[in-house]
PDB file of N, CA and C in Angstrom:
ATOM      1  N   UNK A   1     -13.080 -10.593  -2.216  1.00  0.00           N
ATOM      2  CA  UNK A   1     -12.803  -9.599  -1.226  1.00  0.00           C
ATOM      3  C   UNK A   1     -14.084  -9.093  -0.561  1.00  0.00           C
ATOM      4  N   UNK A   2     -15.276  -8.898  -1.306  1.00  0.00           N
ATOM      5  CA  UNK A   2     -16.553  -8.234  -0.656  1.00  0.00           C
ATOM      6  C   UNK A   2     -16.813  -9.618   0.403  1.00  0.00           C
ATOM      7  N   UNK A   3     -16.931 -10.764   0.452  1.00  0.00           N
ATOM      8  CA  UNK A   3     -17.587 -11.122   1.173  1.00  0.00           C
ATOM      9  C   UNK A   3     -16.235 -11.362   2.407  1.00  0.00           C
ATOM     10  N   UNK A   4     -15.127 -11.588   2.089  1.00  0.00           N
ATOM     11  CA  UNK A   4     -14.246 -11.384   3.258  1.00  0.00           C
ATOM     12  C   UNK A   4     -14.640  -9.982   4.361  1.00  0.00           C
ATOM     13  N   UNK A   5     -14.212  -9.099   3.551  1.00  0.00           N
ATOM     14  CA  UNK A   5     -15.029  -7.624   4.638  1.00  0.00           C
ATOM     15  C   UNK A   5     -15.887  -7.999   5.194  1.00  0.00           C
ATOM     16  N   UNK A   6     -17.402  -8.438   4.159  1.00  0.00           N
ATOM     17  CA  UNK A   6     -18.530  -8.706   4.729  1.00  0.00           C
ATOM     18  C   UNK A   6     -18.545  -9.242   6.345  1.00  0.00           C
ATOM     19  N   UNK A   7     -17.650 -10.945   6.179  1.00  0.00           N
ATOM     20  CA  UNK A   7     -17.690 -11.520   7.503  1.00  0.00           C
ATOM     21  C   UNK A   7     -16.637 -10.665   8.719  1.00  0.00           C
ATOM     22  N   UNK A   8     -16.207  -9.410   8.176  1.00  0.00           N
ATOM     23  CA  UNK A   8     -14.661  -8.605   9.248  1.00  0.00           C
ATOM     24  C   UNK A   8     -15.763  -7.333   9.083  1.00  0.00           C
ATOM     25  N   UNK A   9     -16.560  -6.711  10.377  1.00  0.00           N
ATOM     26  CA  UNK A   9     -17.112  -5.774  10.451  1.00  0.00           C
ATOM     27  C   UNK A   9     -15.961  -4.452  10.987  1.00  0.00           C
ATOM     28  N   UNK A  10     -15.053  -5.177  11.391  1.00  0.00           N
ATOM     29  CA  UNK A  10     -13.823  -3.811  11.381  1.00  0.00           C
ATOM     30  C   UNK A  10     -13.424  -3.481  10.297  1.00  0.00           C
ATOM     31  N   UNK A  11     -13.551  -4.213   8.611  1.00  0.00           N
ATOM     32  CA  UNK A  11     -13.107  -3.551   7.892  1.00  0.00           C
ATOM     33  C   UNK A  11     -14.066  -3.066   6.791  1.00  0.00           C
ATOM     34  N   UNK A  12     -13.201  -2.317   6.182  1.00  0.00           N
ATOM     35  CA  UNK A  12     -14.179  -1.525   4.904  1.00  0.00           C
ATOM     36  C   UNK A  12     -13.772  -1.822   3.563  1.00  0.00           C
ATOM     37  N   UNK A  13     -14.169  -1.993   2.359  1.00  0.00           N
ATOM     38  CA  UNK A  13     -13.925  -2.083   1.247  1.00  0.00           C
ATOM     39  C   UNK A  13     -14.118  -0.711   0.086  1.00  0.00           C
ATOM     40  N   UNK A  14     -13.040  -0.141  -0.132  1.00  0.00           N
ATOM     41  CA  UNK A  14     -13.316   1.030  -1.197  1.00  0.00           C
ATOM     42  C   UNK A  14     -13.721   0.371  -2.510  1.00  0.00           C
ATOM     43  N   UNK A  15     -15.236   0.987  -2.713  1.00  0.00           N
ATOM     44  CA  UNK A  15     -15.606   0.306  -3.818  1.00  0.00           C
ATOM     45  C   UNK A  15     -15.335   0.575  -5.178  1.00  0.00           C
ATOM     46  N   UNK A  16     -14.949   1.838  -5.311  1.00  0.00           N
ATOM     47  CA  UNK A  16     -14.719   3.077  -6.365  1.00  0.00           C
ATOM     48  C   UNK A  16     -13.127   2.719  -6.597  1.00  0.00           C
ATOM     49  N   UNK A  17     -12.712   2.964  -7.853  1.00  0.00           N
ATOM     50  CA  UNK A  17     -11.144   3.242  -8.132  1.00  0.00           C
ATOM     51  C   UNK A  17     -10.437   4.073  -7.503  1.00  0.00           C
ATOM     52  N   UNK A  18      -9.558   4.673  -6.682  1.00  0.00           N
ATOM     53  CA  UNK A  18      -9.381   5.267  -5.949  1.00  0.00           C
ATOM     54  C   UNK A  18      -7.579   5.654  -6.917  1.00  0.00           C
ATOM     55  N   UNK A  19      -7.120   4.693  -7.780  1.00  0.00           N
ATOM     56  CA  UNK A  19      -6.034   4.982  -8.213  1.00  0.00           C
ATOM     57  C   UNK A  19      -6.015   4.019  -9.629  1.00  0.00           C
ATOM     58  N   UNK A  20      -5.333   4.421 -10.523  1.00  0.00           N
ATOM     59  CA  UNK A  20      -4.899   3.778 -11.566  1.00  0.00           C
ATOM     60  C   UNK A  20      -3.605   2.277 -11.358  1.00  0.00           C
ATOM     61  N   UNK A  21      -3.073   2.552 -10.448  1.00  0.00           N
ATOM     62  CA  UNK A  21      -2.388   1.843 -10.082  1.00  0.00           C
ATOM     63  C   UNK A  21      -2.140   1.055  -9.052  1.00  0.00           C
ATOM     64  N   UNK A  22      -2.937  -0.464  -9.367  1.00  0.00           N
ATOM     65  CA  UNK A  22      -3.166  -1.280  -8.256  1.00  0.00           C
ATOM     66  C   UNK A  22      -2.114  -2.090  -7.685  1.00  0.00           C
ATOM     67  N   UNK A  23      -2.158  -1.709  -6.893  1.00  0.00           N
ATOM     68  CA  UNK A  23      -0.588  -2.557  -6.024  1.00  0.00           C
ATOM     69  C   UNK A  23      -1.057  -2.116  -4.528  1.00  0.00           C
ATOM     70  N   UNK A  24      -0.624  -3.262  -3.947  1.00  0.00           N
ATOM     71  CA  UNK A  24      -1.216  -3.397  -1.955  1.00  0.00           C
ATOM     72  C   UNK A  24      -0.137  -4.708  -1.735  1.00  0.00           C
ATOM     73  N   UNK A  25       0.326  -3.850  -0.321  1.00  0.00           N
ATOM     74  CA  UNK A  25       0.590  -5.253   0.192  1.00  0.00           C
ATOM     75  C   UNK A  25       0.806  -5.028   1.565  1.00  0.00           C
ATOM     76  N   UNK A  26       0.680  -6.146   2.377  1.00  0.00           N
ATOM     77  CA  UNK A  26       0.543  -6.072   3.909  1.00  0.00           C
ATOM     78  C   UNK A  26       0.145  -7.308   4.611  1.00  0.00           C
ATOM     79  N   UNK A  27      -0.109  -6.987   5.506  1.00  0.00           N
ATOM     80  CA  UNK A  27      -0.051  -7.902   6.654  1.00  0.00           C
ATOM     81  C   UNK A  27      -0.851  -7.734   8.031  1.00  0.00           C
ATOM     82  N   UNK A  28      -1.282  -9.089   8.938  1.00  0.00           N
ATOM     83  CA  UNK A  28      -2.276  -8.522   9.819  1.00  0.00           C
ATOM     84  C   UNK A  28      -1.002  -8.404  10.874  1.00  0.00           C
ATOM     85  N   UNK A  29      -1.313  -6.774  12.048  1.00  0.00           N
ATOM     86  CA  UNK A  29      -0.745  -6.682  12.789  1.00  0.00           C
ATOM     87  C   UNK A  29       0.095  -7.919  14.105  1.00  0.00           C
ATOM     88  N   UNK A  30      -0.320  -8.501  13.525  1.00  0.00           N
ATOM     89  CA  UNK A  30      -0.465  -9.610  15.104  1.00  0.00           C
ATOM     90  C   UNK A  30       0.383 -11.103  14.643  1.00  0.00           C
ATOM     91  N   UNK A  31       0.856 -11.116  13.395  1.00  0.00           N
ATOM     92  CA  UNK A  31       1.780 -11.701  13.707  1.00  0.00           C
ATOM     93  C   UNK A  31       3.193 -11.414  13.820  1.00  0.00           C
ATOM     94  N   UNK A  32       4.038 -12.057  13.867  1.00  0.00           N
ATOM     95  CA  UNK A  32       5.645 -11.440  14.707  1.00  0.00           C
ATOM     96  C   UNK A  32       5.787 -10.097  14.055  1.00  0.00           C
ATOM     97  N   UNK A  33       6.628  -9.448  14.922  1.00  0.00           N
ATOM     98  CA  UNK A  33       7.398  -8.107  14.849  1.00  0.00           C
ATOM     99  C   UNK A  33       8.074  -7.942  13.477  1.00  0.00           C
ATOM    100  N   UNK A  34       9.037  -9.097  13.307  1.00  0.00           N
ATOM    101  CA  UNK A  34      10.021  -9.185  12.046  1.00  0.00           C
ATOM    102  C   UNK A  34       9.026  -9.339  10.769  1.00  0.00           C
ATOM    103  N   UNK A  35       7.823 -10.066  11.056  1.00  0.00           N
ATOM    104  CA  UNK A  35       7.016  -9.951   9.530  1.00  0.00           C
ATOM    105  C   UNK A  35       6.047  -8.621   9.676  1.00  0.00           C
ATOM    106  N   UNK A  36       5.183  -8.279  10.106  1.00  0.00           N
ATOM    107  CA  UNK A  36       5.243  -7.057  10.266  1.00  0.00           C
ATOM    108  C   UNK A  36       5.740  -5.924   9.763  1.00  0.00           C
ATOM    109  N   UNK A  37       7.376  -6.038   9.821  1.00  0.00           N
ATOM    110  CA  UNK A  37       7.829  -4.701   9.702  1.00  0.00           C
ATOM    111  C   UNK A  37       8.557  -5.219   8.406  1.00  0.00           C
ATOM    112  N   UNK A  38       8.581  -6.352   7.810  1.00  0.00           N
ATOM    113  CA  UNK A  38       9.408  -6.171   6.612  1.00  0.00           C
ATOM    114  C   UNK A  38       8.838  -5.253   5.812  1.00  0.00           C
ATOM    115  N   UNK A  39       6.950  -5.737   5.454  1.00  0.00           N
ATOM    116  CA  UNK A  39       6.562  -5.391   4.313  1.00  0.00           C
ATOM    117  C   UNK A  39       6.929  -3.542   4.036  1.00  0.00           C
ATOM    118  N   UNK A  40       6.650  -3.422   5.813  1.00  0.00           N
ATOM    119  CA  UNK A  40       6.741  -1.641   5.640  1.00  0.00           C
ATOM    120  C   UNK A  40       8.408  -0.885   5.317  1.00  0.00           C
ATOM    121  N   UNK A  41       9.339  -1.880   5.522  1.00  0.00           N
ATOM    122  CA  UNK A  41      10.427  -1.529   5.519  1.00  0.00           C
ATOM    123  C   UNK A  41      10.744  -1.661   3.827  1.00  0.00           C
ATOM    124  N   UNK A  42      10.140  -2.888   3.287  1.00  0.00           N
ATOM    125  CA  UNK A  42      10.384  -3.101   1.916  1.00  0.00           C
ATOM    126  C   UNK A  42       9.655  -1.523   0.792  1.00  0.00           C
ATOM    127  N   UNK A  43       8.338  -1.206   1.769  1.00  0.00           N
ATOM    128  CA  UNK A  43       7.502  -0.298   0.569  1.00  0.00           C
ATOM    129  C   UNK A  43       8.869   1.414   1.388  1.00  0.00           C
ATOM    130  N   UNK A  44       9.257   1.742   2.149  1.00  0.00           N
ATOM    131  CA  UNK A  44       9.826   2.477   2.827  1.00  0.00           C
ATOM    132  C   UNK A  44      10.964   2.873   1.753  1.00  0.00           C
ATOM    133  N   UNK A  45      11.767   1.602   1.639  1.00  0.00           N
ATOM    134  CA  UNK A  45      12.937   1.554   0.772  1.00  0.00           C
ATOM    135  C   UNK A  45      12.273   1.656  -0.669  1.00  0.00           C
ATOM    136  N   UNK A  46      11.584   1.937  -1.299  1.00  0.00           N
ATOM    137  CA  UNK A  46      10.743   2.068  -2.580  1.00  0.00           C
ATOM    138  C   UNK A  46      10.677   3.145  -3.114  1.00  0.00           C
ATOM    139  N   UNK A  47      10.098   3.845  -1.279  1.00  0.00           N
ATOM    140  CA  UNK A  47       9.815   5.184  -1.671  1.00  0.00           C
ATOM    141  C   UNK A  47      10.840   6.241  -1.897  1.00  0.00           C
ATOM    142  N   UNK A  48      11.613   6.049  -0.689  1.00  0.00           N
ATOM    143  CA  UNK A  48      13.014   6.707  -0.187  1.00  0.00           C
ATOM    144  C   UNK A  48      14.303   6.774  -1.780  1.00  0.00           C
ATOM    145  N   UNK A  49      14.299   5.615  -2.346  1.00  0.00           N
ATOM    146  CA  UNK A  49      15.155   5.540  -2.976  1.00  0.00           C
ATOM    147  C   UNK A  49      14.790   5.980  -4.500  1.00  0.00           C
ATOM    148  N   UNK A  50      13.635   6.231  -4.627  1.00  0.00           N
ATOM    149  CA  UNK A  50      12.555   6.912  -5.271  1.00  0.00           C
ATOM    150  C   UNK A  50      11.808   6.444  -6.392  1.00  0.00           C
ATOM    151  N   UNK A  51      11.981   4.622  -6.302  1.00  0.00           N
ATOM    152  CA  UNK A  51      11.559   3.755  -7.279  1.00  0.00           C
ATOM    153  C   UNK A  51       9.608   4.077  -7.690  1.00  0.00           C
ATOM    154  N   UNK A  52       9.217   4.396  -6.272  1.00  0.00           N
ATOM    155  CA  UNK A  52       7.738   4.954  -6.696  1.00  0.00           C
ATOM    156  C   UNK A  52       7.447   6.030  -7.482  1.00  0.00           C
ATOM    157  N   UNK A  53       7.812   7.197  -7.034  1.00  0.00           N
ATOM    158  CA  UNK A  53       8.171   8.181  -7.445  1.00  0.00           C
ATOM    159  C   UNK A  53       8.608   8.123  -9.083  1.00  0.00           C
ATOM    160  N   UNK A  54       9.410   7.590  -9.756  1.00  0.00           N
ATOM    161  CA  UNK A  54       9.390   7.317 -10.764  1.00  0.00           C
ATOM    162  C   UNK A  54       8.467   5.989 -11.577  1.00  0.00           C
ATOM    163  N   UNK A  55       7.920   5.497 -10.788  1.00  0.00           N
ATOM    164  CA  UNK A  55       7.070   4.352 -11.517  1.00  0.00           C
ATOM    165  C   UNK A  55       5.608   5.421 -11.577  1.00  0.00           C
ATOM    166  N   UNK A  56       5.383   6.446 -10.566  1.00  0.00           N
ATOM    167  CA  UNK A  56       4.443   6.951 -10.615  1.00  0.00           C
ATOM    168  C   UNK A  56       4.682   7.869 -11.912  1.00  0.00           C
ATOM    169  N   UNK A  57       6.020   8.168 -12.260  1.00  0.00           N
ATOM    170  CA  UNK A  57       6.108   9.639 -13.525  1.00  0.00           C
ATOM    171  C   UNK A  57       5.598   9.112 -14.682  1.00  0.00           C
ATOM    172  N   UNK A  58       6.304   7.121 -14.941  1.00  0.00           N
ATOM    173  CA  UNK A  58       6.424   6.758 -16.138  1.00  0.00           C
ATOM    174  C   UNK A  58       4.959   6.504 -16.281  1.00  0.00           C
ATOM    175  N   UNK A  59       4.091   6.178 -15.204  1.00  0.00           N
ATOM    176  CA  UNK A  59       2.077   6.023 -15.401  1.00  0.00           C
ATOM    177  C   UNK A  59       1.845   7.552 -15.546  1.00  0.00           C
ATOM    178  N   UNK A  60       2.490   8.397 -15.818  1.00  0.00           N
ATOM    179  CA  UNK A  60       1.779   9.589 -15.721  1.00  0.00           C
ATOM    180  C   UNK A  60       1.078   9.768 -14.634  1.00  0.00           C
ATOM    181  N   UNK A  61       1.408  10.130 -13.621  1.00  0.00           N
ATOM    182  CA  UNK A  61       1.070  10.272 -12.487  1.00  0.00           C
ATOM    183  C   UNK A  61       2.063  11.466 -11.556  1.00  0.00           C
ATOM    184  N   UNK A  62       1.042  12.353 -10.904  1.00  0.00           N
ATOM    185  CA  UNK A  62       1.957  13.089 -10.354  1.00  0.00           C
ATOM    186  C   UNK A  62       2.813  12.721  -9.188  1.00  0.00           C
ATOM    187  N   UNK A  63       4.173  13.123  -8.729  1.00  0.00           N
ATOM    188  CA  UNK A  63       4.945  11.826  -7.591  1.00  0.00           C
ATOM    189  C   UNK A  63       4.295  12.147  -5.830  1.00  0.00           C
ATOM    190  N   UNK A  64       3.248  13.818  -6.296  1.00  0.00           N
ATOM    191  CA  UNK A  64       2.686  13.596  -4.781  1.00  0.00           C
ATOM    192  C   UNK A  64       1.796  13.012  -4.145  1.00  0.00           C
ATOM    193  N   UNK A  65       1.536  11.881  -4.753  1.00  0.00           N
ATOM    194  CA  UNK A  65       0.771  10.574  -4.606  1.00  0.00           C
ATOM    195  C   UNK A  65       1.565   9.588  -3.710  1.00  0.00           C
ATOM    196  N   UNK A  66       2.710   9.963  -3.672  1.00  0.00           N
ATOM    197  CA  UNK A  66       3.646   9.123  -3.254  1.00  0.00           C
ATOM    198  C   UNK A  66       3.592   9.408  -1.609  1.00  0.00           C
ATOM    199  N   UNK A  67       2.938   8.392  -0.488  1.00  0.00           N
ATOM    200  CA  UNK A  67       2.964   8.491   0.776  1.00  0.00           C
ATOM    201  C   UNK A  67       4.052   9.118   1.474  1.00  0.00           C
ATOM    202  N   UNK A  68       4.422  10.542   2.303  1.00  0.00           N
ATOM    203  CA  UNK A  68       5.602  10.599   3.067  1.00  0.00           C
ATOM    204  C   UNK A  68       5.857   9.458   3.784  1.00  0.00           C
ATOM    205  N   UNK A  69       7.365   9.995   3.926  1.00  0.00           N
ATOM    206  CA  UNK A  69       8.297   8.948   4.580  1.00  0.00           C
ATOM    207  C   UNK A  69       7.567   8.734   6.563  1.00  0.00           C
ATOM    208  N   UNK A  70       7.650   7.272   6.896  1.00  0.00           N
ATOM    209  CA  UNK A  70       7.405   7.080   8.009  1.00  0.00           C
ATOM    210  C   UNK A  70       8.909   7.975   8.732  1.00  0.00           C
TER     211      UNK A  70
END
């Protein structure tokens, strides 16, 4: 990952732990509409239905970690 950033001067790499719980997922803007919007529709339905929210209780974690709803 450092040397990917490295060669993408638009992006940044958090170097520090920022969370106990590593999970990412996404996509570059620019390809189709329909891929795009699954991933956000998939983490959306996660949150909403409150599967994070409780994956965050059972890590001991408080649930206002949990991104508001788009």
């Amino acid at each position: 990952m450092p040397e990917f950033v490295a060669a993408h001067p638009e992006l940044r790499l958090i170097e520090d732990r920022f969370t106990e719980i590593r999970r990412a997922v996404g996509t570059t803007r620019s390809r189709r509409p329909e891929t795009v919007a699954f991933p956000r529709d998939v983490v959306e339905e996660l949150k909403s239905g409150g599967f994070v929210a409780d994956a965050l209780r059972r890590a001991d974690r408080p649930p206002a970690l949990v991104a508001p709803p788009r």
